[in-house]
N, C-alpha and C. Protein backbone atom coordinates (compact mmCIF):
# COMPACT_ATOMS: atom_id res chain seq x y z
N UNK A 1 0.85 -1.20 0.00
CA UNK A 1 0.00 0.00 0.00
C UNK A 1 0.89 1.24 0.00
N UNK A 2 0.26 2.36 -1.15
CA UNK A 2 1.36 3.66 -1.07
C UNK A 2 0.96 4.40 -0.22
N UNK A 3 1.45 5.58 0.35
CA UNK A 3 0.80 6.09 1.51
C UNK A 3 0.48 7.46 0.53
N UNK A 4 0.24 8.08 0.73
CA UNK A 4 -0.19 9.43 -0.13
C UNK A 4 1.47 10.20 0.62
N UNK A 5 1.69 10.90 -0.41
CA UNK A 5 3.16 12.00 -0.39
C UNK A 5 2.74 13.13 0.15
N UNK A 6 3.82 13.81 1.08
CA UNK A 6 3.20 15.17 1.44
C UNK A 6 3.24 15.92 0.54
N UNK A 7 3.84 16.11 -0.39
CA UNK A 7 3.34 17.01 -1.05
C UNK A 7 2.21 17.19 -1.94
N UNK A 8 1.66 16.07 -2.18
CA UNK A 8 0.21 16.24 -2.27
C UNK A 8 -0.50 16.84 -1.18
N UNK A 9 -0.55 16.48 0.40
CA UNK A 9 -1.11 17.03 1.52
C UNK A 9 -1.12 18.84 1.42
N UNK A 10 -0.26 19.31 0.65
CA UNK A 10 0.51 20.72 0.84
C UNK A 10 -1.10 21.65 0.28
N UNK A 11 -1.59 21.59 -0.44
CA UNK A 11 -2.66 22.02 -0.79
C UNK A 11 -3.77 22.35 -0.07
N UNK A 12 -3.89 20.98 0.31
CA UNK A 12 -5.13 20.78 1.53
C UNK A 12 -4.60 21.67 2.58
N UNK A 13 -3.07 21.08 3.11
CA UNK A 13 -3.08 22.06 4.29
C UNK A 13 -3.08 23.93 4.45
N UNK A 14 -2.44 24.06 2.87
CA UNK A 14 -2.59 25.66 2.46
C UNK A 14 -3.87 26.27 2.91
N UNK A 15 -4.87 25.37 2.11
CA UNK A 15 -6.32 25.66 2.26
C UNK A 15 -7.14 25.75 3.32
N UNK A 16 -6.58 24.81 4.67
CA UNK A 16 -7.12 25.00 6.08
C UNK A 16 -6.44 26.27 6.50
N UNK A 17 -4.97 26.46 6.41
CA UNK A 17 -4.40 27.87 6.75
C UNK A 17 -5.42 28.76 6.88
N UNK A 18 -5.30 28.88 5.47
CA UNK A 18 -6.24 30.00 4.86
C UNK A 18 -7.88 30.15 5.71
N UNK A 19 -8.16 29.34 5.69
CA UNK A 19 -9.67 29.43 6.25
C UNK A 19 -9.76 29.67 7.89
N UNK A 20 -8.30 29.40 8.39
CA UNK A 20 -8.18 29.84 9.87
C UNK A 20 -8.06 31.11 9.85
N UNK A 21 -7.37 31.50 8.97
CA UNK A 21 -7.18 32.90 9.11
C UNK A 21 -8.26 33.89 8.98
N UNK A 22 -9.31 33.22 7.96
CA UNK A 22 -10.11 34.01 7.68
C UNK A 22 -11.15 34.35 8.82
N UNK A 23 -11.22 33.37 9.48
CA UNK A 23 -11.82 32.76 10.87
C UNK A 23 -10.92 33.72 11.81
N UNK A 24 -10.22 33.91 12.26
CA UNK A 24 -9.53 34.13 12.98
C UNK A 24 -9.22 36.11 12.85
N UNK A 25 -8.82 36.28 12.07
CA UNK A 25 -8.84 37.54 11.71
C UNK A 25 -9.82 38.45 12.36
N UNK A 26 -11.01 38.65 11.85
CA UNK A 26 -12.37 39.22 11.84
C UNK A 26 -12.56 38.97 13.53
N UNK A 27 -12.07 37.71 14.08
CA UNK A 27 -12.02 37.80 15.64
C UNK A 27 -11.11 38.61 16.60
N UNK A 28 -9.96 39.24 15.96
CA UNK A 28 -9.03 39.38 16.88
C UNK A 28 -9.24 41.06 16.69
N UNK A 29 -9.72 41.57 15.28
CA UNK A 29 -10.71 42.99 15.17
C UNK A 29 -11.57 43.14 15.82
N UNK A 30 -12.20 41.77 16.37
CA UNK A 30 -13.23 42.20 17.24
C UNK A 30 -12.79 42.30 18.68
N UNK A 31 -11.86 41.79 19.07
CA UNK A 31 -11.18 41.75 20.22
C UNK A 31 -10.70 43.34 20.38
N UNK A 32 -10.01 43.73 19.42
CA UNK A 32 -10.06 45.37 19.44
C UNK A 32 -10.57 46.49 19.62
N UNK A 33 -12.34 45.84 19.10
CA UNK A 33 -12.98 46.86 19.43
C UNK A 33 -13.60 46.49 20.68
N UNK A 34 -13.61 45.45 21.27
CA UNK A 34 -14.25 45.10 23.05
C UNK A 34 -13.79 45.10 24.05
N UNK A 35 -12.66 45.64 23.72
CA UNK A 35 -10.97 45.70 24.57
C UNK A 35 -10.44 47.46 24.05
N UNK A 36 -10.96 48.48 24.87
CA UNK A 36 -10.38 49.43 24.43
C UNK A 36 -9.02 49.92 24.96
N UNK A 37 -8.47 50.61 24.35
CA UNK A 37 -7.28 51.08 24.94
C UNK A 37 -7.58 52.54 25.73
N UNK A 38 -6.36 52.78 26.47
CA UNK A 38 -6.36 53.76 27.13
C UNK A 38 -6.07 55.27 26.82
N UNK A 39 -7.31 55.66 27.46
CA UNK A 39 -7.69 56.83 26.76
C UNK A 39 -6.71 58.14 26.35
N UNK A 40 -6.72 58.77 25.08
CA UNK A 40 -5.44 59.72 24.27
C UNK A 40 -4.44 59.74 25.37
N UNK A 41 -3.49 59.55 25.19
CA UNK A 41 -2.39 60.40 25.69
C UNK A 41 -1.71 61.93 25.08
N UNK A 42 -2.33 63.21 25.97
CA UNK A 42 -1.98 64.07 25.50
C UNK A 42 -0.81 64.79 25.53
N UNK A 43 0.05 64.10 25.71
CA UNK A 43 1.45 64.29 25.70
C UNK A 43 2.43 64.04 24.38
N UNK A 44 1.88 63.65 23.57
CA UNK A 44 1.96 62.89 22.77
C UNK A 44 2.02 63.44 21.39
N UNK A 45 2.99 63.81 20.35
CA UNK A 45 2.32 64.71 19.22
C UNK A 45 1.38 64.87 18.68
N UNK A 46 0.77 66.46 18.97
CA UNK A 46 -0.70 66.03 17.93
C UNK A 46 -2.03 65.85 18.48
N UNK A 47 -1.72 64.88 19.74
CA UNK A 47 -2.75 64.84 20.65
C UNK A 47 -3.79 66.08 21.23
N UNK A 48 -2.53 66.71 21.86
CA UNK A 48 -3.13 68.06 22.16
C UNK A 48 -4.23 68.71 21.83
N UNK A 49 -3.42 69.08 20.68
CA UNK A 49 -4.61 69.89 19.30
C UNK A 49 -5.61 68.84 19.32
N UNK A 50 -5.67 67.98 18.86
CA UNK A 50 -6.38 66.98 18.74
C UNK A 50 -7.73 66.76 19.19
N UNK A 51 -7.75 66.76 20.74
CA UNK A 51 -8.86 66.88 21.84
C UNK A 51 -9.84 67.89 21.99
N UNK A 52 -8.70 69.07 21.43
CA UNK A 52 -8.98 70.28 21.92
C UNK A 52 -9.09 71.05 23.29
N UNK A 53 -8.49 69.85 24.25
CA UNK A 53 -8.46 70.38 25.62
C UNK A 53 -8.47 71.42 25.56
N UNK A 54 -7.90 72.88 24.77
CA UNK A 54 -7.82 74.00 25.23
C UNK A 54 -8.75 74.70 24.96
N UNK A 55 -9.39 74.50 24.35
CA UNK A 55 -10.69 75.26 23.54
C UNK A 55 -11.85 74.93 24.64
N UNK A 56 -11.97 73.50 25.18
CA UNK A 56 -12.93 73.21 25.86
C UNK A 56 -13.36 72.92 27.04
N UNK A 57 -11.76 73.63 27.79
CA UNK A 57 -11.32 74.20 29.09
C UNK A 57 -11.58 75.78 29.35
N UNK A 58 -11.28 76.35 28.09
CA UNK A 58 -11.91 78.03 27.98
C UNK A 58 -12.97 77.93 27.77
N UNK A 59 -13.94 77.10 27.86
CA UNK A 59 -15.61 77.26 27.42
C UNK A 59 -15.78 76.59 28.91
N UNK A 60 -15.08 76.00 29.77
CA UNK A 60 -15.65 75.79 31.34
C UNK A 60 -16.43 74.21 30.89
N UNK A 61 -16.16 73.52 30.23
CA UNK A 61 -16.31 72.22 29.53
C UNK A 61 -16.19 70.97 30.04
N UNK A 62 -15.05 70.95 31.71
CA UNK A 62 -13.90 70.19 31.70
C UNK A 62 -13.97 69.68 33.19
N UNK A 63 -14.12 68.54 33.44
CA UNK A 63 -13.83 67.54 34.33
C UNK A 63 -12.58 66.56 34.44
N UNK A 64 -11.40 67.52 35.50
CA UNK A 64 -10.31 66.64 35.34
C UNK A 64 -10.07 65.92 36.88
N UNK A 65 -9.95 64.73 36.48
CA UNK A 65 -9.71 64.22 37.73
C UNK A 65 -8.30 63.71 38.34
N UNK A 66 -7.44 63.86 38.94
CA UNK A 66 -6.06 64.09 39.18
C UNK A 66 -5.96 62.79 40.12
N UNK A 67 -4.95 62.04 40.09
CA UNK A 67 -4.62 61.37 41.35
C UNK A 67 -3.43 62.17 42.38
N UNK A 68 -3.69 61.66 43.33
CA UNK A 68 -2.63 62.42 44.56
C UNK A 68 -1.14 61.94 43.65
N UNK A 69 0.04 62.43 44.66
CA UNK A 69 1.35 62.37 44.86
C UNK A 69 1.53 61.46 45.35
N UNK A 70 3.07 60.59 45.00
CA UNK A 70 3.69 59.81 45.58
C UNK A 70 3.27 59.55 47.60
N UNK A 71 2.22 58.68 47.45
CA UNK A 71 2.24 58.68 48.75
C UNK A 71 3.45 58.37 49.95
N UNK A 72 3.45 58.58 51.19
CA UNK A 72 4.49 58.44 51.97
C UNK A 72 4.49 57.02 52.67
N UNK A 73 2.98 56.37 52.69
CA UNK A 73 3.14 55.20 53.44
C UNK A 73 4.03 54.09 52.55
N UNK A 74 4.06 54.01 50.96
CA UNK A 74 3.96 53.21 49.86
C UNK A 74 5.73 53.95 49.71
N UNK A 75 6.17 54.17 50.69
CA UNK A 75 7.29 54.93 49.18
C UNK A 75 8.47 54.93 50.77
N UNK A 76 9.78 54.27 50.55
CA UNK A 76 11.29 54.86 51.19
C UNK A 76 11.64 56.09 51.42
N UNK A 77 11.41 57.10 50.65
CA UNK A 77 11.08 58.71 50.27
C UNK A 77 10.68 59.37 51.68
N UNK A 78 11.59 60.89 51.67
CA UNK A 78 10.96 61.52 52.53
C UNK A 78 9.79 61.79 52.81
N UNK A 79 8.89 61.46 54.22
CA UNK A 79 7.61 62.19 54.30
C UNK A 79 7.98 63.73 54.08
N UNK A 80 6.56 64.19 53.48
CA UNK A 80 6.37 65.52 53.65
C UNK A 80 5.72 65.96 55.53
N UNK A 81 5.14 64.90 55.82
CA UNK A 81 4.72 64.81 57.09
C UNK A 81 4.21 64.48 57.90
N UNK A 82 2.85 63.67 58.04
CA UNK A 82 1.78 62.68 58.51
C UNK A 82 2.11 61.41 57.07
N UNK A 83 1.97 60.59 57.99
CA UNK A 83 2.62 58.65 57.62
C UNK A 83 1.54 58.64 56.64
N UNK A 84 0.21 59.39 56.96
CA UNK A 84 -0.83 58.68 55.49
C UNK A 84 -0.84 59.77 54.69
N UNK A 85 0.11 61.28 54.02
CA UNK A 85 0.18 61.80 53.20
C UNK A 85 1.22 61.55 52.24
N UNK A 86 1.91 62.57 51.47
CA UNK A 86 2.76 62.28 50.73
C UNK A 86 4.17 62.98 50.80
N UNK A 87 4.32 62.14 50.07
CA UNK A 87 6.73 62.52 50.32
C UNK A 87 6.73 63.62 49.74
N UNK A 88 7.95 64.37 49.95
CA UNK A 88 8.89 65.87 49.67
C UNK A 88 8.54 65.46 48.35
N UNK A 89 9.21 64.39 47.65
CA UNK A 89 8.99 64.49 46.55
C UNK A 89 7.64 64.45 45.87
N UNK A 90 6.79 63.93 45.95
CA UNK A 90 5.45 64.12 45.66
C UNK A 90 5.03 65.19 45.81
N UNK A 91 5.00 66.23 47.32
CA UNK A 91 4.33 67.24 46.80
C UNK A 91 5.67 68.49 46.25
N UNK A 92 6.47 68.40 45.36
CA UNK A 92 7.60 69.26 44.30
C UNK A 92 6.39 68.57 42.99
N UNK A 93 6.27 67.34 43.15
CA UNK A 93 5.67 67.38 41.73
C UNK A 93 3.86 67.75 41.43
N UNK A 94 3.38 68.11 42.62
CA UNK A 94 2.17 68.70 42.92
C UNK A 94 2.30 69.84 42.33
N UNK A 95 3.24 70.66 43.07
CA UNK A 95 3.46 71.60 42.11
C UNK A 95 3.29 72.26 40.91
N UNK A 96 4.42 71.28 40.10
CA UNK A 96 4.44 71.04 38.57
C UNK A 96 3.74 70.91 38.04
N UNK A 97 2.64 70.26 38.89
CA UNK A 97 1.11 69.49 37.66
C UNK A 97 0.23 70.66 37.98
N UNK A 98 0.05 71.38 39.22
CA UNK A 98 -0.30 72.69 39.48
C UNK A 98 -0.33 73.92 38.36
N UNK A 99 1.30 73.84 38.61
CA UNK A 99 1.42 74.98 37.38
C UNK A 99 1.16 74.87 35.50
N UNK A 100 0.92 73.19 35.56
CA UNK A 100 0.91 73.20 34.25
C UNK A 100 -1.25 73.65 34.53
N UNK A 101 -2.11 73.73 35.49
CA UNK A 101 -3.47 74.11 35.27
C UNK A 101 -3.27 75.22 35.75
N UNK A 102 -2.28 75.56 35.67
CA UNK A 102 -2.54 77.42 35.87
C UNK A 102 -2.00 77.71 34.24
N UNK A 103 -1.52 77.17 33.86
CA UNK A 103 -1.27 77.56 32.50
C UNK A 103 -2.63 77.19 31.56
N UNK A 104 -3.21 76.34 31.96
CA UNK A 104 -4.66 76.12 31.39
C UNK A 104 -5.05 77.06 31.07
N UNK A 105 -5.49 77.77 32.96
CA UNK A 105 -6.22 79.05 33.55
C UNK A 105 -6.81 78.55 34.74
N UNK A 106 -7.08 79.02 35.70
CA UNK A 106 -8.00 78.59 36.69
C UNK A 106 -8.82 79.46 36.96
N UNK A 107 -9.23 80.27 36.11
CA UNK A 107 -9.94 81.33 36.37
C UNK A 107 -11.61 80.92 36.44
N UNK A 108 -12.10 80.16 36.14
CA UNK A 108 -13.26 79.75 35.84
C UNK A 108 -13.35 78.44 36.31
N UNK A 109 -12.52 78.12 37.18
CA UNK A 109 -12.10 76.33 37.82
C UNK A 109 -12.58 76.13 39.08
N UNK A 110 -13.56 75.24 39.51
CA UNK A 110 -13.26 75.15 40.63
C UNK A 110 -12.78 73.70 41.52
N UNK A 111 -12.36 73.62 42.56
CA UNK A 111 -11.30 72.52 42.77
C UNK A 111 -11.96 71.96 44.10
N UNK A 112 -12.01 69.85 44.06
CA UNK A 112 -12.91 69.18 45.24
C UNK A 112 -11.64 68.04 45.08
N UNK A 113 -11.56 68.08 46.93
CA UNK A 113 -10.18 66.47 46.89
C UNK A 113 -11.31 65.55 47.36
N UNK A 114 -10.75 64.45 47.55
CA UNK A 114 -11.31 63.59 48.57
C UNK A 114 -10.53 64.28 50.32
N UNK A 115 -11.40 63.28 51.32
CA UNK A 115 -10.74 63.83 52.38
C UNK A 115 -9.76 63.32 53.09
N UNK A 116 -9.04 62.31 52.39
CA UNK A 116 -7.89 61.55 52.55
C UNK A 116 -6.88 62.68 52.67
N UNK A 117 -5.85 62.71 53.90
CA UNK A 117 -4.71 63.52 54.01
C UNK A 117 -3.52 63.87 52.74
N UNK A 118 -3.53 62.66 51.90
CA UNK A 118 -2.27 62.54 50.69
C UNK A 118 -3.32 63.53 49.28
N UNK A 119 -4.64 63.57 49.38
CA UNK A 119 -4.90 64.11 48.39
C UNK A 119 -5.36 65.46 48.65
N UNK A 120 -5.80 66.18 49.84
CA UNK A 120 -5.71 67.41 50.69
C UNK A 120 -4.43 68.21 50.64
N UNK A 121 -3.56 66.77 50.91
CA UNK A 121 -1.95 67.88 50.54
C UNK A 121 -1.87 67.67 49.10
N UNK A 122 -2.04 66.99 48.35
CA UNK A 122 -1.48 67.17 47.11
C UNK A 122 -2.43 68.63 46.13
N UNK A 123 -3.62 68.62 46.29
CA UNK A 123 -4.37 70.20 45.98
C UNK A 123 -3.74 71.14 46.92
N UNK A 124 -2.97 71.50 47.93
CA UNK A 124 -2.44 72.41 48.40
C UNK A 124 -1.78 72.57 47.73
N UNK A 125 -0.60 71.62 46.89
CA UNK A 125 0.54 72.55 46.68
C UNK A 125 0.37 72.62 45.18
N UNK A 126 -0.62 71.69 44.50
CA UNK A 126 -1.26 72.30 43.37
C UNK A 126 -1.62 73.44 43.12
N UNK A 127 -2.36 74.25 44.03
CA UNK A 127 -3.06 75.34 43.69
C UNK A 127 -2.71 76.26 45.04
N UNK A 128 -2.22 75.73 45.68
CA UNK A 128 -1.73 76.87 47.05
C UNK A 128 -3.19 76.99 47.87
N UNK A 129 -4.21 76.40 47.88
CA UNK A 129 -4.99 76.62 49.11
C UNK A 129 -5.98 75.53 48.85
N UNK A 130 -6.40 75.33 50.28
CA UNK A 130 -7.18 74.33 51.03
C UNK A 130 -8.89 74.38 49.93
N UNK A 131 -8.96 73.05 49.66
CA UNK A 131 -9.66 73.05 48.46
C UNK A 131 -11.27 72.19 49.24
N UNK A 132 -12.05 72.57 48.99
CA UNK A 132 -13.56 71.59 49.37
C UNK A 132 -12.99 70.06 49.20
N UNK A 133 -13.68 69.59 50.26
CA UNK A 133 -13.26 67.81 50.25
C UNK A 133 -14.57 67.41 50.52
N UNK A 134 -14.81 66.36 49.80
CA UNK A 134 -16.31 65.95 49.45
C UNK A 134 -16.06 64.14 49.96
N UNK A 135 -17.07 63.58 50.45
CA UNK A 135 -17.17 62.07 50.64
C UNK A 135 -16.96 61.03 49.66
N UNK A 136 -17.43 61.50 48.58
CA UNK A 136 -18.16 60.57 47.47
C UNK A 136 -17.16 60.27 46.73
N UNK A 137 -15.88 61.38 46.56
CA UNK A 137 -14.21 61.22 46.03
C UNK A 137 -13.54 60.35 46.68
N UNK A 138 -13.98 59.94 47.83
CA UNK A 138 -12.87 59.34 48.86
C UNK A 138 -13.64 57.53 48.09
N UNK A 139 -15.03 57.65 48.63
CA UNK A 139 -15.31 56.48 48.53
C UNK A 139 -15.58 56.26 46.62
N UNK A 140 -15.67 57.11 45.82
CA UNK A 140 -15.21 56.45 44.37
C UNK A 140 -16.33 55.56 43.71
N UNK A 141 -17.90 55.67 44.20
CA UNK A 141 -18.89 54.43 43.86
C UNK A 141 -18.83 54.39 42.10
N UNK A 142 -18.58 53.26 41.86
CA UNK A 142 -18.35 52.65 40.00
C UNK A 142 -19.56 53.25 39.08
N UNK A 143 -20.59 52.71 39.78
CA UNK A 143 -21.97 53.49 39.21
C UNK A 143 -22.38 54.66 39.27
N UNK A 144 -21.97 55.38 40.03
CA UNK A 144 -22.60 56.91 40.26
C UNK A 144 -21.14 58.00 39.74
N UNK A 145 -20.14 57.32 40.31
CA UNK A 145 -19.23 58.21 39.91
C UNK A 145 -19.32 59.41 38.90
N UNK A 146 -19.23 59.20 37.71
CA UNK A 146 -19.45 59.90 36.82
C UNK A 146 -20.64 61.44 36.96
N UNK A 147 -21.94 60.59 37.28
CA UNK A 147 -23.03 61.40 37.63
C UNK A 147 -22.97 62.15 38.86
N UNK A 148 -21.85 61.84 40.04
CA UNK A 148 -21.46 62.76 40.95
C UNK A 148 -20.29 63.76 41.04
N UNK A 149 -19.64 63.41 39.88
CA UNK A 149 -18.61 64.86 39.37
C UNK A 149 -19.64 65.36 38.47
N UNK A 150 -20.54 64.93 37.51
CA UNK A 150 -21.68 66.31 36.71
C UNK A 150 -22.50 66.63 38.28
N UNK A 151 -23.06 65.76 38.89
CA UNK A 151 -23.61 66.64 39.61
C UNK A 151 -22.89 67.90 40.02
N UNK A 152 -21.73 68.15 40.91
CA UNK A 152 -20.75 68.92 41.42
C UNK A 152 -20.09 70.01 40.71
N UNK A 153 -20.50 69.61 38.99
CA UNK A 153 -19.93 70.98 38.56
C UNK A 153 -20.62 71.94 37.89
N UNK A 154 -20.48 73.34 38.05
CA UNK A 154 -21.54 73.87 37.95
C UNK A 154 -21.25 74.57 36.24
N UNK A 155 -22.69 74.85 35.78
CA UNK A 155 -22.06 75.20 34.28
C UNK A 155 -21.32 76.89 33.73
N UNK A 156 -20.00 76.00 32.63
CA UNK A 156 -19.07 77.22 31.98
C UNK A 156 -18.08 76.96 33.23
N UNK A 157 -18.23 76.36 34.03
CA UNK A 157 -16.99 76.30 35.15
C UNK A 157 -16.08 74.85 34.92
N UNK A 158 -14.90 74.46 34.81
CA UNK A 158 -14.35 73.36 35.02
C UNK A 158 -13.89 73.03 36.64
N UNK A 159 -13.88 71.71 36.62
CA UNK A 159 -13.82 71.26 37.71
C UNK A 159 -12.83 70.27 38.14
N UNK A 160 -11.96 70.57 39.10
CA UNK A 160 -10.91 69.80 39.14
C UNK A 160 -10.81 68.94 40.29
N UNK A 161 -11.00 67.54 40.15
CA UNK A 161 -10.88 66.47 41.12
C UNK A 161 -9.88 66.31 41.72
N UNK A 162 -9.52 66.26 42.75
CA UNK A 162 -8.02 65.39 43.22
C UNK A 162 -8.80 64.26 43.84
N UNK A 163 -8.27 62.81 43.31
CA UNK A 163 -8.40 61.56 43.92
C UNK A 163 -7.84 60.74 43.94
N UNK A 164 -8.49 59.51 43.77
CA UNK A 164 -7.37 58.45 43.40
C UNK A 164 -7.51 57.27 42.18
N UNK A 165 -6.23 56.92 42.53
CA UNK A 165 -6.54 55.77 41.19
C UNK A 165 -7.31 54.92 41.27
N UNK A 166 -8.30 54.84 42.07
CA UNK A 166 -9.12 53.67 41.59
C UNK A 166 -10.64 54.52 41.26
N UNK A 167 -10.74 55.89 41.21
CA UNK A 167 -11.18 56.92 40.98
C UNK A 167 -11.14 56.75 39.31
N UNK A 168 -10.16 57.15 39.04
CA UNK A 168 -9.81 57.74 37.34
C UNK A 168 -10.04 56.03 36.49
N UNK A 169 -9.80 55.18 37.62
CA UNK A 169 -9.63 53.18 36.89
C UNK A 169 -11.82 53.17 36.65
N UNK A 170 -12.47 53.83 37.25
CA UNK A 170 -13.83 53.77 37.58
C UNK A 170 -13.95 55.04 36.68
N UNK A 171 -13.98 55.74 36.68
CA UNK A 171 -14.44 56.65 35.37
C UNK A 171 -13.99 56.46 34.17
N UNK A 172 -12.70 55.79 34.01
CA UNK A 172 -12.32 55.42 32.60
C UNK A 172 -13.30 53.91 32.20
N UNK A 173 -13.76 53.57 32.90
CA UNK A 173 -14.34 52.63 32.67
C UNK A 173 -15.72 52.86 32.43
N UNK A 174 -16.56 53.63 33.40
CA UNK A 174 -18.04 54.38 32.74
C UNK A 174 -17.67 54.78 31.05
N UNK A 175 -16.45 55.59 31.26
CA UNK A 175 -16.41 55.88 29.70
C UNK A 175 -15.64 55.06 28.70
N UNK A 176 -16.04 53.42 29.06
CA UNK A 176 -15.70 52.71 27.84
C UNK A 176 -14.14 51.91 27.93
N UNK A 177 -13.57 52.79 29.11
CA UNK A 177 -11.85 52.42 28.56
C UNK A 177 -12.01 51.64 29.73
N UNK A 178 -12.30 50.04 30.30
CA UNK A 178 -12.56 49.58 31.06
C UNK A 178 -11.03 48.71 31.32
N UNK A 179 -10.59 48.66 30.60
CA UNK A 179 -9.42 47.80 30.56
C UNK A 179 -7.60 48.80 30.34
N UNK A 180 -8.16 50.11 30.54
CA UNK A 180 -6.97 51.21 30.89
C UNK A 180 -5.76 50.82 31.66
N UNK A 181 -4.49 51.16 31.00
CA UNK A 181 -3.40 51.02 32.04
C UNK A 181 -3.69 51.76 33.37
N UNK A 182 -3.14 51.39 34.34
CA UNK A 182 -3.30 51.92 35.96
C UNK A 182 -2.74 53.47 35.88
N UNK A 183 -3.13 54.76 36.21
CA UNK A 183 -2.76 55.68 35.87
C UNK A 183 -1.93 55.94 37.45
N UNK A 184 -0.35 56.69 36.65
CA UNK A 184 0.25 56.72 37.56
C UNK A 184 0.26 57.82 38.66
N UNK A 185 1.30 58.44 39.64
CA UNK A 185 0.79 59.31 40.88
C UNK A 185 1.09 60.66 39.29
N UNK A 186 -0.19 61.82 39.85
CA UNK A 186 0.06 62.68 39.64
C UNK A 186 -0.64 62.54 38.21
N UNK A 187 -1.21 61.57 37.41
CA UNK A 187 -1.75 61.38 36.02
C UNK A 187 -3.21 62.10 36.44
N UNK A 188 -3.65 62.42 35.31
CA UNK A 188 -4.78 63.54 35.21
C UNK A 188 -5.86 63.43 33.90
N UNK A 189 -6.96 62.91 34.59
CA UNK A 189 -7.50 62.31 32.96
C UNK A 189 -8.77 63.66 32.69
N UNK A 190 -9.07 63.74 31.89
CA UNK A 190 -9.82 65.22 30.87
C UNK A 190 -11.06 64.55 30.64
N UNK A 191 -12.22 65.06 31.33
CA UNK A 191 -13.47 64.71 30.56
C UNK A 191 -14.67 66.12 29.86
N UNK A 192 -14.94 65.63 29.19
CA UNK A 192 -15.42 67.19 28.30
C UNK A 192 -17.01 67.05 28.94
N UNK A 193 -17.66 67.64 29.80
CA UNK A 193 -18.47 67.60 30.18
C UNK A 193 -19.94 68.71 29.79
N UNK A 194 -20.68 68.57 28.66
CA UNK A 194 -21.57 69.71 28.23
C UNK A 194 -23.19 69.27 28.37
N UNK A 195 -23.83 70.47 28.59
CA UNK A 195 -25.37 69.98 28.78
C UNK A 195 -25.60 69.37 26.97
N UNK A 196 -26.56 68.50 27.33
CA UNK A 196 -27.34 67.77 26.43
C UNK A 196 -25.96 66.81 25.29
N UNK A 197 -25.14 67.13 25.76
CA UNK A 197 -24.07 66.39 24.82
C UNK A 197 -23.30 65.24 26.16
N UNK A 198 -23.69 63.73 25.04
CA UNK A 198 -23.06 62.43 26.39
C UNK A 198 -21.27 62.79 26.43
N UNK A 199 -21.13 62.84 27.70
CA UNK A 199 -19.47 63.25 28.41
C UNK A 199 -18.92 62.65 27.63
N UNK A 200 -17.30 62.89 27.17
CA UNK A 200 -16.45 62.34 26.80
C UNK A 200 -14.86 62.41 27.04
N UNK A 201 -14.51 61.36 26.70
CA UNK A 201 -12.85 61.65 27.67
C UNK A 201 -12.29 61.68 26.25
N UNK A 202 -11.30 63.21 26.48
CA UNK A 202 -10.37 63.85 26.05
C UNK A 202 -9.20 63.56 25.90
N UNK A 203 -8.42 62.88 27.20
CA UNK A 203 -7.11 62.37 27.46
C UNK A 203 -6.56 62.30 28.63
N UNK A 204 -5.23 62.03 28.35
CA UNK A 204 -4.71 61.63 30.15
C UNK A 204 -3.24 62.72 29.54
N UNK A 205 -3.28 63.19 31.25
CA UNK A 205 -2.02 63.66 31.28
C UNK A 205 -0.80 63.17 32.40
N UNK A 206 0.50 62.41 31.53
CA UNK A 206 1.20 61.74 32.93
C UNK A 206 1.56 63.02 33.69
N UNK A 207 2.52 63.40 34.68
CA UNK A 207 3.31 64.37 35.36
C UNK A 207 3.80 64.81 34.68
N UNK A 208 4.70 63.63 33.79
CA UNK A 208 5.97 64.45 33.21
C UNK A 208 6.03 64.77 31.83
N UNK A 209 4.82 64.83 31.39
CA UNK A 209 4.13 65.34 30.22
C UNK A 209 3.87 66.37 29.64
N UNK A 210 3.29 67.25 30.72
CA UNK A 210 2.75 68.47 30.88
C UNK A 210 3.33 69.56 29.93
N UNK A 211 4.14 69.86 30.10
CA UNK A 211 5.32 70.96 29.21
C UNK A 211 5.44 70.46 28.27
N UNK A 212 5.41 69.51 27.61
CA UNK A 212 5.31 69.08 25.92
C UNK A 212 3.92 68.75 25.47
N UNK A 213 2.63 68.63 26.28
CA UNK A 213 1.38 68.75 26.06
C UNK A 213 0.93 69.92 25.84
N UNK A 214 1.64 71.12 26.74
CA UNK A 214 0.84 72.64 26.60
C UNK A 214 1.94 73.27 25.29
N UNK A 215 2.97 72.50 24.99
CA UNK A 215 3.72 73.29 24.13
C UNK A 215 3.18 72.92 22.64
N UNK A 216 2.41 72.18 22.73
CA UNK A 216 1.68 71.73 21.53
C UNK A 216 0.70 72.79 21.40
C-alpha cells in the first residue's frame, strides 16, 4: 500500500491555513474593538490639538480628575509629614502638575479632593490653598461616579478632582476604557463635560508630560 506524499497534503493544508485565518482575523478585530485602549495620551504629538483640551477648558467644559502624589506610606522617600500623606517628593511634583493648570487658567475652575490627608496635601501645593473635600471622592462608587462629578460641577466652570486611582480606573471605565493602564501618581484624565451632549474623555495627562502637552 502507497501512503499518499506530502506534497500532495501541501494544498489541503494551504487551504485549512487560509480558512483559519479568515476565521480568525475578523475575531481578533473584534477583540479590538471590546478591549479598548487607554484613553489619548496628550502628551503625545498632535494629541493636544487633537482633543482640543484647550478650547474646551476656555468654554468651562472640563472635568479633570487628578490622582494624589507619591504617597508616603507606599514609598522609602521623605515624608512631607503625617505617615498617610505624601513625600517631599510628591508634593515638588504637585506643584508642577499645578502649574501646568494654571497655565490652562483657573480662572473659571473650581477645585474638590477627597478627604484623605495625601490628596488634601497634594491640591495644596497644586493650587496653594485648602480646596472643598467631598465624601463621594474618597469612597469612588463605579456606578454613580461619573453622575457625581456632573452633579458637582456647575455650568461654563471646570472642575478639578483630586483623587485616586481607583477613581480615574472607575471613570475610565463608565467611559468605555474599562481595561486602561493603571494611571500613575500625579496622572490627570480630561473629561469634556456639556449639557445635552453624552461626556467624553479627552485624554490623560502623565506628570511628566505636561510641558510638551501645553507646548503643543
Amino acid at each position: 500500500m502507497t501512503l499518499p506524499s506530502r506534497r500532495l497534503s501541501r494544498p489541503l493544508f494551504k487551504g485549512v491555513a487560509i480558512g483559519c485565518a479568515v476565521l480568525v482575523l475578523p475575531a481578533l478585530i473584534a477583540g479590538f474593538v471590546v478591549w479598548p485602549r487607554s484613553p489619548l495620551n496628550l502628551g503625545e504629538d498632535g494629541n493636544m490639538a487633537k482633543s482640543e483640551l484647550s478650547k474646551h477648558w476656555a468654554a468651562g467644559d472640563v472635568v479633570a480628575v487628578v490622582r494624589h502624589a507619591e504617597r508616603c506610606d507606599r514609598s522609602d522617600a521623605a515624608c512631607l509629614g503625617e505617615a498617610d500623606g505624601i513625600t517631599h517628593d510628591g508634593s515638588q511634583m504637585a506643584s508642577r502638575i499645578g502649574e501646568g493648570f494654571k497655565t490652562l487658567g483657573m480662572a473659571n475652575t473650581d477645585v474638590i479632593t477627597s478627604p484623605a490627608t495625601r490628596t488634601m496635601q497634594t491640591g495644596q501645593f497644586m493650587f496653594g490653598a485648602a480646596s472643598q473635600t467631598q465624601q463621594w471622592l474618597w469612597n469612588c462608587d463605579r456606578k454613580t461616579l461619573l453622575q457625581d462629578a456632573i452633579a458637582h460641577k456647575q455650568p461654563h466652570r471646570n472642575l478639578v478632582l483630586v483623587g485616586h486611582s481607583d477613581c480615574i480606573s472607575k471613570l475610565e471605565a463608565q467611559m468605555d476604557y474599562e481595561h486602561a493602564a493603571a494611571s500613575e501618581y500625579g496622572t490627570a484624565f480630561f473629561i469634556r463635560v456639556h449639557h445635552h451632549i453624552k461626556p467624553s474623555a479627552l485624554g490623560i495627562i502623565n506628570p511628566e508630560d505636561w510641558d510638551a502637552a501645553l507646548k503643543r
